[in-house]
Protein backbone atom coordinates (compact mmCIF):
# COMPACT_ATOMS: atom_id res chain seq x y z
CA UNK A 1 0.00 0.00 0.00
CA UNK A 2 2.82 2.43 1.17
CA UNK A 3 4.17 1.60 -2.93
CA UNK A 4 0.56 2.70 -4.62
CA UNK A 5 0.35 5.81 -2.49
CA UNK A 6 3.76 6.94 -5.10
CA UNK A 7 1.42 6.25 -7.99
CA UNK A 8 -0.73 8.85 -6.94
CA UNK A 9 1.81 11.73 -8.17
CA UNK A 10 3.28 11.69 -11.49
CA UNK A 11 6.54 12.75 -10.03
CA UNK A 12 6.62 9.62 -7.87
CA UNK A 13 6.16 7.08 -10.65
CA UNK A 14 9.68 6.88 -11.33
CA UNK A 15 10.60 6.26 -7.58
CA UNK A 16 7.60 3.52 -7.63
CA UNK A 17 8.66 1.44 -10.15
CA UNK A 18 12.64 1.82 -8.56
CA UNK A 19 11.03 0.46 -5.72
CA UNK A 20 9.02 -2.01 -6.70
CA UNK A 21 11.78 -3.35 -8.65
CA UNK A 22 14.26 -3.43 -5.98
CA UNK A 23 11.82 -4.88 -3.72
CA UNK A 24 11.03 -8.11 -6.22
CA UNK A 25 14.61 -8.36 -7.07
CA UNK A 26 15.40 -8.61 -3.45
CA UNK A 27 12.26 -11.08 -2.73
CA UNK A 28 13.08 -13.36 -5.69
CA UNK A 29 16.68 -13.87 -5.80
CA UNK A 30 16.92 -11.11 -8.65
CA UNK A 31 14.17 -12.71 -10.88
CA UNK A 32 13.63 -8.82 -12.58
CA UNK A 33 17.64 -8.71 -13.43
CA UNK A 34 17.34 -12.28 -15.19
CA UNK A 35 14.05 -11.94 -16.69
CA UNK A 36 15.30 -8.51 -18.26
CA UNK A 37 18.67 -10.52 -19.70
CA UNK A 38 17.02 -13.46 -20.41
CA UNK A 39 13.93 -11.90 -22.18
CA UNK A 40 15.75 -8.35 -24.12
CA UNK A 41 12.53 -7.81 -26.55
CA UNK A 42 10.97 -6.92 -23.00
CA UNK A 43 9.61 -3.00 -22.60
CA UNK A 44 9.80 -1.46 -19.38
CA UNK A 45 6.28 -1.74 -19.24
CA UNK A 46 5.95 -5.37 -19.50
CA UNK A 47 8.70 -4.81 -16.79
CA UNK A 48 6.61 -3.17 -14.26
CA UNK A 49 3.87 -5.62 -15.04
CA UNK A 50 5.40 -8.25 -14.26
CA UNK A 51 6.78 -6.71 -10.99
CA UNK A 52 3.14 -6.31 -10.06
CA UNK A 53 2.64 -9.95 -11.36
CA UNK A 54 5.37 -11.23 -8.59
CA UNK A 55 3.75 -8.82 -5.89
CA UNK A 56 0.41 -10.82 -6.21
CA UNK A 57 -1.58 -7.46 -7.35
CA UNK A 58 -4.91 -7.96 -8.33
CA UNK A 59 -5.87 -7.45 -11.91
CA UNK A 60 -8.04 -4.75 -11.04
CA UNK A 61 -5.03 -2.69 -9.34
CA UNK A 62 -2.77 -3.56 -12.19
CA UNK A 63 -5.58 -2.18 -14.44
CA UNK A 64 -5.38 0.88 -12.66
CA UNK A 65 -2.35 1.48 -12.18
CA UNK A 66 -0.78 0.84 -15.37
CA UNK A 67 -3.52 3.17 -17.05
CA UNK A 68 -5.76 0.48 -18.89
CA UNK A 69 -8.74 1.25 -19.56
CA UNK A 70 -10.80 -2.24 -19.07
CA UNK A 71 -9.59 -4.81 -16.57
CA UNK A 72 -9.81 -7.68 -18.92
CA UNK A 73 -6.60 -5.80 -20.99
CA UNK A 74 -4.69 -7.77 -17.87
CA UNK A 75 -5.55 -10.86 -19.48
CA UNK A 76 -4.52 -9.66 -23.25
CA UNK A 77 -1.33 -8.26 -21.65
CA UNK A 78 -0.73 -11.82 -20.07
CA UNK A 79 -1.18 -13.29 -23.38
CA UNK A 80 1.20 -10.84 -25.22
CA UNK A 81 3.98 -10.86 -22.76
CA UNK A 82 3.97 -14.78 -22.61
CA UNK A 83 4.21 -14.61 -26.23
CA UNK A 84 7.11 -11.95 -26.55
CA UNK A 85 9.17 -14.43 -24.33
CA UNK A 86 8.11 -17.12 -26.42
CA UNK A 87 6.95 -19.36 -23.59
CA UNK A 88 4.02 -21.80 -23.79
CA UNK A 89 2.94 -21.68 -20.16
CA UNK A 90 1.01 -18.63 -19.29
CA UNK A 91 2.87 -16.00 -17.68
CA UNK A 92 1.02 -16.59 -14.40
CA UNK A 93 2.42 -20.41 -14.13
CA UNK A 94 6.02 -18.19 -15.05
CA UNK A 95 5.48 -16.43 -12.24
CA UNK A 96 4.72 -19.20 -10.27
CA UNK A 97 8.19 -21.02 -11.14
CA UNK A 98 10.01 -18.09 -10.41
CA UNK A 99 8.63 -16.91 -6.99
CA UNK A 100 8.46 -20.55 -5.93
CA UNK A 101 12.80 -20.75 -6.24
């Protein structure tokens, strides 16, 4: 909660997603640092969602956060990130792996 409460000034947003980072690097033995070698065609958006991902946000939080406009994009984003990294699981069972190590 103390993380969303930077969301709520644009001049924060930077410092949020520093955090956030840092915080899921730190929880999951620097899953952010390998996924971001590991997976280069990655945008710093599909970054940041993926951070939430790993911090168990709800879909309707990572709606609103990341500024999309319907909460089912989640599941489209899902779908298109998985793809990008070319893996056949869905990204949640990705997660899953990861945050289970």
């Amino acid at each position: 909660e103390k993380f969303l409460a930077l969301l709520d000034d644009n001049n924060d947003k930077a410092q949020f997603w520093e955090v956030l980072r840092a915080y899921v690097n730190a929880a999951h033995n620097n899953a952010i640092h390998k996924i971001t070698t590991d997976y280069p065609c990655l945008t710093e958006s599909d970054i940041h969602f993926i951070c939430m991902l790993m911090c168990n946000f709800s879909n309707a939080l990572i709606s609103v956060y990341m500024g999309y406009k319907n909460p089912h994009y989640v599941y489209n984003k899902k779908k298109m990130i998985a793809e990008k990294m070319g893996i056949n699981d869905n990204i949640d069972i990705f997660i899953n792996r990861i945050c289970s190590k």
